[in-house]
Protein backbone atom coordinates (compact mmCIF):
# COMPACT_ATOMS: atom_id res chain seq x y z
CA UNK A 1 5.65 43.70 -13.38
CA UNK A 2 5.54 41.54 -9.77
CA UNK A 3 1.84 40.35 -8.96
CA UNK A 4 0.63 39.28 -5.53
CA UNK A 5 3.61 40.33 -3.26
CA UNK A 6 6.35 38.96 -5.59
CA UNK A 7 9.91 39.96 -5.43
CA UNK A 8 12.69 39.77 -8.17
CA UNK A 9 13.80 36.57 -9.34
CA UNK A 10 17.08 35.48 -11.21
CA UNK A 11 15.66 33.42 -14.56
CA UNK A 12 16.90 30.22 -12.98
CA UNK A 13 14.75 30.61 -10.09
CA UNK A 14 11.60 28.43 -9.39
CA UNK A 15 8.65 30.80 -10.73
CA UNK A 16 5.26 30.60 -9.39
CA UNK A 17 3.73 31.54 -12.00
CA UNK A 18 5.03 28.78 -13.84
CA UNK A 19 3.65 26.60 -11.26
CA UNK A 20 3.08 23.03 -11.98
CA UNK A 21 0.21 23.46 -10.24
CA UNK A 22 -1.71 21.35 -7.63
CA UNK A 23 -3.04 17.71 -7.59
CA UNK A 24 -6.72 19.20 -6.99
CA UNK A 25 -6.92 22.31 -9.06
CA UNK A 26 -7.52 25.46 -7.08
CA UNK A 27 -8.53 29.16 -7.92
CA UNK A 28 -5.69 31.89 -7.69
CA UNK A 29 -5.64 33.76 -4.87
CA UNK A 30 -5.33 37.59 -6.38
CA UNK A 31 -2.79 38.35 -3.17
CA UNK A 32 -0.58 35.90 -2.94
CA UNK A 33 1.46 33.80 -4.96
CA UNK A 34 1.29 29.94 -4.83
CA UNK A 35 4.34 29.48 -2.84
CA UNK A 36 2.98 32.33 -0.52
CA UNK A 37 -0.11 30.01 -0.04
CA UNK A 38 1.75 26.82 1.08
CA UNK A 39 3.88 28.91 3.18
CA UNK A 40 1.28 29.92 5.07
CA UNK A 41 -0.97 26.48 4.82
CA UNK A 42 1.80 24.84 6.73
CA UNK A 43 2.25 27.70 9.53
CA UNK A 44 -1.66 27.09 10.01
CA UNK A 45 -1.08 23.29 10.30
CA UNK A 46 -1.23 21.57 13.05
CA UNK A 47 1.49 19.45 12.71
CA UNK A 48 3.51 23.00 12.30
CA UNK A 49 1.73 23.66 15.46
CA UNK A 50 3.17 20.23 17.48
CA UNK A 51 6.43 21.11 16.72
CA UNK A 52 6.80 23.39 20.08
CA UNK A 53 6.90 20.08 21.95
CA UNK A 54 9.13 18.10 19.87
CA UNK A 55 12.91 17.41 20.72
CA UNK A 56 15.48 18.40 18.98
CA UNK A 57 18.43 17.01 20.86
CA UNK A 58 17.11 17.73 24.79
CA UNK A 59 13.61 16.83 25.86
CA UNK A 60 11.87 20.18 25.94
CA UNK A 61 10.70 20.56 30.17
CA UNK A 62 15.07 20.67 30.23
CA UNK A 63 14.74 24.00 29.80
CA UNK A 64 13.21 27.13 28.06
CA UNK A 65 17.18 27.80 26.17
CA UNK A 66 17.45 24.75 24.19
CA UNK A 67 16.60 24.23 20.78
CA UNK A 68 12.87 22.55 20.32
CA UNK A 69 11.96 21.56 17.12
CA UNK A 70 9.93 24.46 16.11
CA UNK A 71 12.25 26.70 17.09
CA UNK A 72 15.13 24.86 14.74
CA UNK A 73 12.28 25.02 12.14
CA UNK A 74 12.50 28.82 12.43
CA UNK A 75 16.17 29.20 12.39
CA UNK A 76 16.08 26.98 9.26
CA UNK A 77 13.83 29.16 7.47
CA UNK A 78 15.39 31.98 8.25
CA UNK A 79 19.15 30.84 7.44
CA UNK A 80 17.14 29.70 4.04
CA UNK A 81 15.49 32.98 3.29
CA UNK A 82 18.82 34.79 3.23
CA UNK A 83 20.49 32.25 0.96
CA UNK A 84 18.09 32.33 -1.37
CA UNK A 85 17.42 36.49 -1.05
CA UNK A 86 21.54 36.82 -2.06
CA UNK A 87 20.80 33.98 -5.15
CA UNK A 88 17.86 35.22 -6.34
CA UNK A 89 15.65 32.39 -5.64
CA UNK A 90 12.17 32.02 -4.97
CA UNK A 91 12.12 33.48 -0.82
CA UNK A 92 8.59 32.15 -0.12
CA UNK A 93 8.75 28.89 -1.69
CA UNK A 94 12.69 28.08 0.00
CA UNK A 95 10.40 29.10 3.31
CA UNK A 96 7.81 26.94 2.59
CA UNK A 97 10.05 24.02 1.95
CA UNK A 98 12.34 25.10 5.14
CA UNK A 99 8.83 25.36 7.54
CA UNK A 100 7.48 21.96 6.15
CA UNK A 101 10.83 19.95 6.67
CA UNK A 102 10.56 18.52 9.84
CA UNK A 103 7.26 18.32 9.44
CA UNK A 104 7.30 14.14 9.60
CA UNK A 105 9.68 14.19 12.80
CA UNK A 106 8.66 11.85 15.62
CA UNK A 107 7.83 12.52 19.51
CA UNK A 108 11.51 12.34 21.02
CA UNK A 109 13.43 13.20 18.15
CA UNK A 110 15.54 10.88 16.13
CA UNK A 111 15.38 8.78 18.77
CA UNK A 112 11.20 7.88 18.31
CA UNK A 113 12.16 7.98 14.53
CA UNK A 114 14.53 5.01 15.17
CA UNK A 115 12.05 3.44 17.59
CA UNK A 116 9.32 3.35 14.75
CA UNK A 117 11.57 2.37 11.83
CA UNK A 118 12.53 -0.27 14.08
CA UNK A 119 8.59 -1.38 14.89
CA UNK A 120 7.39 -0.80 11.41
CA UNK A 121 10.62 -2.93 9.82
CA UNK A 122 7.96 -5.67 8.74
CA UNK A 123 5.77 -3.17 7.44
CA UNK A 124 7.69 -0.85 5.04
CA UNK A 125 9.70 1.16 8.21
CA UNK A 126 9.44 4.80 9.06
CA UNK A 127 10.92 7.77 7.57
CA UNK A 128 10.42 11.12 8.64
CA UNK A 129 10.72 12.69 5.08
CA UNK A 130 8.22 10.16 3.86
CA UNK A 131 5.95 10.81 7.10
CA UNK A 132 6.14 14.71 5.95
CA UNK A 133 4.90 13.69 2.57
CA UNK A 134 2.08 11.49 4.29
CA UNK A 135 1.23 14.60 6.54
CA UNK A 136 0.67 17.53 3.53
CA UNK A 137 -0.74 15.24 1.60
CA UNK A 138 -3.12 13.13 3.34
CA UNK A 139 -3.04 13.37 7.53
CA UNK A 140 -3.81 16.99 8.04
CA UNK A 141 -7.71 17.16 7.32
CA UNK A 142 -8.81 20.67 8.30
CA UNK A 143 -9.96 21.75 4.49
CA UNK A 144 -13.21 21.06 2.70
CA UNK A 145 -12.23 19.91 -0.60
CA UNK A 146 -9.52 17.73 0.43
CA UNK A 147 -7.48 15.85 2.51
CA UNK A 148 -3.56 17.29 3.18
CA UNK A 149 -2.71 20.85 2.14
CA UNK A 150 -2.98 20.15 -1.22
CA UNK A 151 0.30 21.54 -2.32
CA UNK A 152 2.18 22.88 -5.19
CA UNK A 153 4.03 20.52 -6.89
CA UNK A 154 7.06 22.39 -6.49
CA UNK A 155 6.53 22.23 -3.06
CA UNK A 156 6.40 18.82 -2.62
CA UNK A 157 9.21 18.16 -4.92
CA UNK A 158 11.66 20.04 -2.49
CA UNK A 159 9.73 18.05 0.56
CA UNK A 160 11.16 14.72 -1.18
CA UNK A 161 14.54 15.29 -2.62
CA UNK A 162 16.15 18.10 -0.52
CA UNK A 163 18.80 15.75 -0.15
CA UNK A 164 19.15 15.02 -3.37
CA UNK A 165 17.30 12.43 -6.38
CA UNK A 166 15.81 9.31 -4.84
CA UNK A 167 16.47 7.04 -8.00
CA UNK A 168 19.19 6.94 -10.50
CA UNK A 169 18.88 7.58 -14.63
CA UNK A 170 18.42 3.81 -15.17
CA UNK A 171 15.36 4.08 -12.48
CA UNK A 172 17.04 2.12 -9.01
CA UNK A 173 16.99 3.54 -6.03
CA UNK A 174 20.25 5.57 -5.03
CA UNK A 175 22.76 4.43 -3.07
CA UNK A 176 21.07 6.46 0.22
CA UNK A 177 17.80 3.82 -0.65
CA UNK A 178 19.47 1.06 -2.07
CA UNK A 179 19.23 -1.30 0.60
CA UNK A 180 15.92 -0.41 2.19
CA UNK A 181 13.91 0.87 -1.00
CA UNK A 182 12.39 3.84 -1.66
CA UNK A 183 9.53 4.03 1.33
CA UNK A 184 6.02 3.10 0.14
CA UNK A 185 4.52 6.56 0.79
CA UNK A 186 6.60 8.49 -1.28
CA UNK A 187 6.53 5.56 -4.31
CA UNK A 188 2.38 6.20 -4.36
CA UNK A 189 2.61 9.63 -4.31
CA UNK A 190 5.09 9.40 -7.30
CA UNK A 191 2.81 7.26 -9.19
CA UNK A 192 -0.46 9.83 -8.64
CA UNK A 193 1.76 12.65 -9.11
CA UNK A 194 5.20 11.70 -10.60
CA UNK A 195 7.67 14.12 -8.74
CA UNK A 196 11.06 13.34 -11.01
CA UNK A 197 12.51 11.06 -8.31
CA UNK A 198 15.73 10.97 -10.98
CA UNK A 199 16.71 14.67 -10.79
CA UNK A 200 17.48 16.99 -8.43
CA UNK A 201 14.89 19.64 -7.05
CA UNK A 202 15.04 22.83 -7.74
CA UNK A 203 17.38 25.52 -6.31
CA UNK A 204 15.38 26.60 -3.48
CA UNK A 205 14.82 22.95 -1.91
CA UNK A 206 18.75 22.38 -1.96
CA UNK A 207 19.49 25.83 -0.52
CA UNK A 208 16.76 24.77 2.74
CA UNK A 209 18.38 21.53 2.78
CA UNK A 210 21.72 23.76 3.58
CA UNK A 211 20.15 26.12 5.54
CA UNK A 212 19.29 22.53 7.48
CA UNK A 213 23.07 21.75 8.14
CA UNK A 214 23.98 25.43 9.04
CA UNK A 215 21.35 25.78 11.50
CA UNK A 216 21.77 22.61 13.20
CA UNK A 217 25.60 22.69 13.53
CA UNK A 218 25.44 26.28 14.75
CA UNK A 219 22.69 25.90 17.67
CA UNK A 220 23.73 22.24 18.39
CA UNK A 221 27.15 23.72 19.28
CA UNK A 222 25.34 26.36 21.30
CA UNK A 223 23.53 24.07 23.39
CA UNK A 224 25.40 21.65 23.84
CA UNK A 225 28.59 23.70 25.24
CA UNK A 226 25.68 25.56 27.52
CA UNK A 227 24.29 22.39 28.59
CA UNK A 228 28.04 21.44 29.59
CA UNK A 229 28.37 18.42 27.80
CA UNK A 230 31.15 19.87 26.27
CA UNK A 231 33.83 22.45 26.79
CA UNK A 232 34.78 25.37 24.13
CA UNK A 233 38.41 23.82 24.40
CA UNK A 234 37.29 20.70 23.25
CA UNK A 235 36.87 22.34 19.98
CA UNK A 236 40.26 22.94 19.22
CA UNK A 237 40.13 19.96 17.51
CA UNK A 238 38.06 20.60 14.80
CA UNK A 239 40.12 23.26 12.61
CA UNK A 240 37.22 25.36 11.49
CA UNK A 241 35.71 26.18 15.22
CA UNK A 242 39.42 26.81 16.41
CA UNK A 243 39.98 29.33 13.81
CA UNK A 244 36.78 30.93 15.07
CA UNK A 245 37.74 31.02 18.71
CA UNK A 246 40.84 32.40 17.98
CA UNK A 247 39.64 35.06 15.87
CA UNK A 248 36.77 35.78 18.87
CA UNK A 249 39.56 35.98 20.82
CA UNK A 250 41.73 38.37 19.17
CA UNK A 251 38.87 40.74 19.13
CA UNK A 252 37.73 40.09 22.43
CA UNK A 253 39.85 39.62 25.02
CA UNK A 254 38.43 38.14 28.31
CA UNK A 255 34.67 37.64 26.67
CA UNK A 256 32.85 36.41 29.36
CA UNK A 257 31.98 32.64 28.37
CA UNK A 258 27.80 32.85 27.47
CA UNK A 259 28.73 35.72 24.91
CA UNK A 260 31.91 34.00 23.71
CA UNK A 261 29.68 31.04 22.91
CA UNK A 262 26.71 33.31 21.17
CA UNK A 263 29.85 34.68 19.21
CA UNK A 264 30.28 31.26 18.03
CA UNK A 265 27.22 30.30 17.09
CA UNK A 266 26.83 32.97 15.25
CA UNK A 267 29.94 33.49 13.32
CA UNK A 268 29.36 29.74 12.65
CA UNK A 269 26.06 30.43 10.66
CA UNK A 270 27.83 33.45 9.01
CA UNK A 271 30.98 31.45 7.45
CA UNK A 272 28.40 29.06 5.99
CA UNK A 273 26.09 30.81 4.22
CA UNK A 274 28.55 33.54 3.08
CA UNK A 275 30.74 30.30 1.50
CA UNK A 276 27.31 29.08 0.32
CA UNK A 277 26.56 32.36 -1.28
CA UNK A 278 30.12 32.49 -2.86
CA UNK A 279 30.03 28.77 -3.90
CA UNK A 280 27.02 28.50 -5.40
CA UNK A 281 27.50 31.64 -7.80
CA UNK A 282 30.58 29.84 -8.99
CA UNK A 283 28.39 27.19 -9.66
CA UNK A 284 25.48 29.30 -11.50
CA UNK A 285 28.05 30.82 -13.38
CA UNK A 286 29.71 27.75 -14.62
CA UNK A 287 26.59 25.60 -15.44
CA UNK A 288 24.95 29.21 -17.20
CA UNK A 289 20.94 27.58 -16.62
CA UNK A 290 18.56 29.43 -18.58
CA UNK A 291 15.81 27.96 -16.41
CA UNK A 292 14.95 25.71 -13.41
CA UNK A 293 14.85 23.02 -15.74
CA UNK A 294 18.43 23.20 -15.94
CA UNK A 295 19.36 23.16 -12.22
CA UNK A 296 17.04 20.12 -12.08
CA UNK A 297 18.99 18.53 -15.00
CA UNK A 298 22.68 19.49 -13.45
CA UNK A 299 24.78 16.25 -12.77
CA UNK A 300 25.08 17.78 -9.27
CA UNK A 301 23.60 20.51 -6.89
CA UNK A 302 24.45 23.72 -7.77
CA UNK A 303 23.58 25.46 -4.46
CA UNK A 304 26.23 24.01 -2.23
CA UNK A 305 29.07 24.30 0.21
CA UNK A 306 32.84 25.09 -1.17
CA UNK A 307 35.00 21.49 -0.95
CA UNK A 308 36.68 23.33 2.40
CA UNK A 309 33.36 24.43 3.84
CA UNK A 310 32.03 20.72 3.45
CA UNK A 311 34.90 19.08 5.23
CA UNK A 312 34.24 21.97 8.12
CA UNK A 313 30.27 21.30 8.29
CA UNK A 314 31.24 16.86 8.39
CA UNK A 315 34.23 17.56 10.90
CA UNK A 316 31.34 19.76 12.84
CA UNK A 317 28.82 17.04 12.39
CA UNK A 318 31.55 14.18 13.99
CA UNK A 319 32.55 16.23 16.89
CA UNK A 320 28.60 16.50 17.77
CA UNK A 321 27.77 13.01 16.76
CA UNK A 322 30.95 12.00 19.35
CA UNK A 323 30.83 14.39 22.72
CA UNK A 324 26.51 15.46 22.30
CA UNK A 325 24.35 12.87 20.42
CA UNK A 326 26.32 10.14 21.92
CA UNK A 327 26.99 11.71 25.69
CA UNK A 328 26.23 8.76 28.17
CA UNK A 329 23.34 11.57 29.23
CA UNK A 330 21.75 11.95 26.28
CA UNK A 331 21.83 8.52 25.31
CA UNK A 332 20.25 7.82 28.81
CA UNK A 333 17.44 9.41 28.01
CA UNK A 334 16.81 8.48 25.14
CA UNK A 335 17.06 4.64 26.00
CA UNK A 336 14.06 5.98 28.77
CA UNK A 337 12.46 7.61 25.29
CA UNK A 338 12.50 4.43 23.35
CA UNK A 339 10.77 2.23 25.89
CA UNK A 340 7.62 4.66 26.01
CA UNK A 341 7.26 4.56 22.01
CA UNK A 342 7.65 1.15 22.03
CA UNK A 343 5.44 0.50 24.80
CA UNK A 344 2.68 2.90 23.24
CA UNK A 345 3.22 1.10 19.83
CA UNK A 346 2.78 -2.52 21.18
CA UNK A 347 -0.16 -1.32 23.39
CA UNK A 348 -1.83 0.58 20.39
CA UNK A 349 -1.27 -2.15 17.39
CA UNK A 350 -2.81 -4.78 20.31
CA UNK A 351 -5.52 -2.98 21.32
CA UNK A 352 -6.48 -0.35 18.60
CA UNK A 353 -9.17 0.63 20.80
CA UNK A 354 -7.08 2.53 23.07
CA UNK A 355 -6.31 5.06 20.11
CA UNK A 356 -8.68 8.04 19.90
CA UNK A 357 -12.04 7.23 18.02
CA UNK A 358 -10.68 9.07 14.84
CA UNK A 359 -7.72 6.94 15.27
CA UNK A 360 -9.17 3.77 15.86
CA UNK A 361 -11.85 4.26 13.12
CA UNK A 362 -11.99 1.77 10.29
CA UNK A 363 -9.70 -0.65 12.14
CA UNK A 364 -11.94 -3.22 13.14
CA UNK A 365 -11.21 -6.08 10.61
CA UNK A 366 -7.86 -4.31 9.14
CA UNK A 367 -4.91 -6.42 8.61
CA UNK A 368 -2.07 -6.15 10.70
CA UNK A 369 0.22 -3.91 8.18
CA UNK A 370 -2.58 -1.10 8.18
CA UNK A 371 -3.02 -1.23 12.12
CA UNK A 372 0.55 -0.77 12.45
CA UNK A 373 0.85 2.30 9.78
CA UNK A 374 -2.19 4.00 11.32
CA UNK A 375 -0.29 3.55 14.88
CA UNK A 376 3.07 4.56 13.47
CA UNK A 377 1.01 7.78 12.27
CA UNK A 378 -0.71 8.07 15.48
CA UNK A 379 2.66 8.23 17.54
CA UNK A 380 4.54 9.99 15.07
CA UNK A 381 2.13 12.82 15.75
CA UNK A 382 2.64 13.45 19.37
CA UNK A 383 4.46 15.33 21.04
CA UNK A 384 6.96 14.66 23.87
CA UNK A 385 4.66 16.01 26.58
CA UNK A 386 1.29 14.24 24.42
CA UNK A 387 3.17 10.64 24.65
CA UNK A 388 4.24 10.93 28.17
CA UNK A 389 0.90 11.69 29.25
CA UNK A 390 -0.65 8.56 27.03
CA UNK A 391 1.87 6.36 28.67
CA UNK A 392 1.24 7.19 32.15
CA UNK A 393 -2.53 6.43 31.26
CA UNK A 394 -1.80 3.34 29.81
CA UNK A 395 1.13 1.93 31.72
CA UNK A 396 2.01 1.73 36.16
CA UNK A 397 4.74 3.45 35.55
CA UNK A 398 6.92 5.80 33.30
CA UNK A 399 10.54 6.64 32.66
CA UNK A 400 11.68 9.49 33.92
CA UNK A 401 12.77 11.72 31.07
CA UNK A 402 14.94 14.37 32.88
CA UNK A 403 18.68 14.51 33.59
CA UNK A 404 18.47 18.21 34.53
CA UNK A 405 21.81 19.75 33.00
CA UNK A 406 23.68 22.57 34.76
CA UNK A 407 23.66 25.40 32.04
CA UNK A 408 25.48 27.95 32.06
CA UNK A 409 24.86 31.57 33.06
CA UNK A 410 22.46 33.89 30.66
CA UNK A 411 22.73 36.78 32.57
CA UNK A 412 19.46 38.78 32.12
CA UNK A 413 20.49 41.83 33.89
CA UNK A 414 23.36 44.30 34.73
CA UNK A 415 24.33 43.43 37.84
């Protein structure tokens, strides 16, 4: 029997019914399971909702092609659906967990992440998976009986260790945290509602945190070859994308250049998740689990990328870090970028006043360390076009943000 919109399952699948529930107890809803719920709690957030105006690589008034954050969000989920439709995982919560994931992400992209870790380094830093946490489970206050979206735990799990456990069998932090710690939000959480930092999540969190890398090498490629930053001959370089070319090639001749690069982008996205898809049922099949429990207990993910696929997706990764997160243009801007967060920051954790009165509230007498977090949250929460407009109030002038790159044709019409 499938209740409440359900589809089929394999039995080492995250089951809602098995729920661990929520921190405040809820009734069931009699048409929708509980991963269905959060799904659709964080489309109706409004931090879901300031994602529009968030970069992802190119500040969004560049132009209407690029990638904004919401609109990675969406790829994400959908790249996630279909891994975890071929596996037989749980669709709505890998959704959920691929919707929510960038949830914590700063005005400006990494670049106002940096800007705040830097700013908050006295105070505990800034994280944007933490900041996600803090978001779902405490800054969105839109419902009547509590403060966040109030979660399933299974939910939250994947929100925390996507990438993996955050602390190793004897209890320290994990290489990734070892030399910052563990950030404070996600430690209280744990102690109110202990999310197994030691083991991995379940299937459906590590097949969104794949659906993560696919997405983002595929349409980072894509824009930043239509932006011009780079050329498609500079990827000859990286084995996997030649292969691809030449194959386009071979059954293309002549492709004019927009569709040769939608051909890569695409064919990128399918290699990956078909290796995923092939990979990972290697790795189901070896392990055997009998439940989630056992995918959790595993001494390593099971829903992965073949030892070939991984070195494509990190040579991928280098050739972007090199010739598009570090182009002199980009990193232009986002030099420009870092000098209105910290400007905002210093002006805000001076004067709190200037905040908004729900902002400000409470701050009066605070000490410094809570001024600064409820600033940090404050900023994190704005949106490129939101920040701009709160530094021109605040400040004679502004950076310019724009560097206005020449894309390349998208023909809309037979000519």
């Amino acid at each position: 029997m499938r209740h409440r919109g359900e589809r089929w399952r394999a039995r080492y699948a995250t089951d809602p019914a098995a729920t661990r529930g929520r921190l405040i107890p809820e009734a069931i809803s009699p048409t929708r399971s509980d991963f269905q719920r959060d799904r659709d709690r964080i489309i109706h957030s409004a931090a879901f909702r300031r994602l529009k105006h968030k970069t992802q690589v190119f500040v969004h008034h560049e132009g209407d092609h690029y990638r904004t954050r919401l609109t990675h969000t969406l790829e994400v989920s959908q790249i996630a659906r279909a891994l975890a439709r071929a596996l037989g995982l749980d669709e709505d919560l890998a959704e959920a967990l691929a919707l929510s994931h960038d949830l914590g992400h700063t005005c400006f992209g990494h670049t106002g992440e940096d800007a705040l870790d830097a700013l908050m380094a006295a105070h505990g830093g800034f994280d944007h998976n933490a900041q996600a946490l803090r978001i779902v489970t405490r800054l969105e206050r839109r419902y009547a009986g509590f403060d966040g979206l109030n979660l399933a735990w299974e939910t939250l799990e994947g929100l925390v260790k996507h990438n993996g456990p955050l602390l190793t069998k004897e209890g320290h932090p994990t290489p990734r945290w070892a030399g910052r710690g563990i950030p404070a939000a996600i430690l209280e959480y744990d102690a109110q509602n202990d999310l197994d930092l030691a083991r991995f999540a379940g299937p459906e969190a590590q097949a969104a945190a794949l659906a993560d890398d696919i997405a983002y090498d595929s349409h980072d490629l894509d824009d930043g070859l239509r932006a011009g930053l780079f050329e498609l001959s500079d990827l000859d370089g990286v084995p996997f994308l030649r292969d691809i070319l030449d194959e386009i090639d071979a059954l293309h001749p002549n492709l004019e250049e927009s569709r040769k690069i939608h051909e890569l982008a695409r064919r990128v996205i399918t290699r990956f998740v078909e290796d995923v898809i092939a990979e990972s049922t290697r790795r189901i099949e070896a392990l055997a689990p009998e439940s989630v429990a056992d995918i959790r207990a595993a001494p390593e993910p099971v829903i992965a990328f073949s030892p070939a696929l991984e070195e494509a997706d990190a040579a991928t990764k280098r050739f972007l870090y090199a010739r598009m997160y570090r182009h002199p243009s980009v990193l232009a801007v986002r030099a420009k970028a870092d000098v209105i967060v910290a400007d905002l920051f210093e002006a805000f954790t001076r004067d709190p006043a200037t905040m908004p009165e729900e902002w400000r509230a409470g701050l009066d007498r605070a000490e410094e360390g809570r001024i600064a977090r409820r600033v940090a949250d404050y900023i994190a929460g704005m949106t490129d076009t939101y920040a701009v407009l709160a530094h021109k109030r605040l400040f004679p002038t502004t950076p310019d943000l724009h560097w206005s790159p020449e894309s390349r044709g998208l023909p809309l019409a037979e000519e």
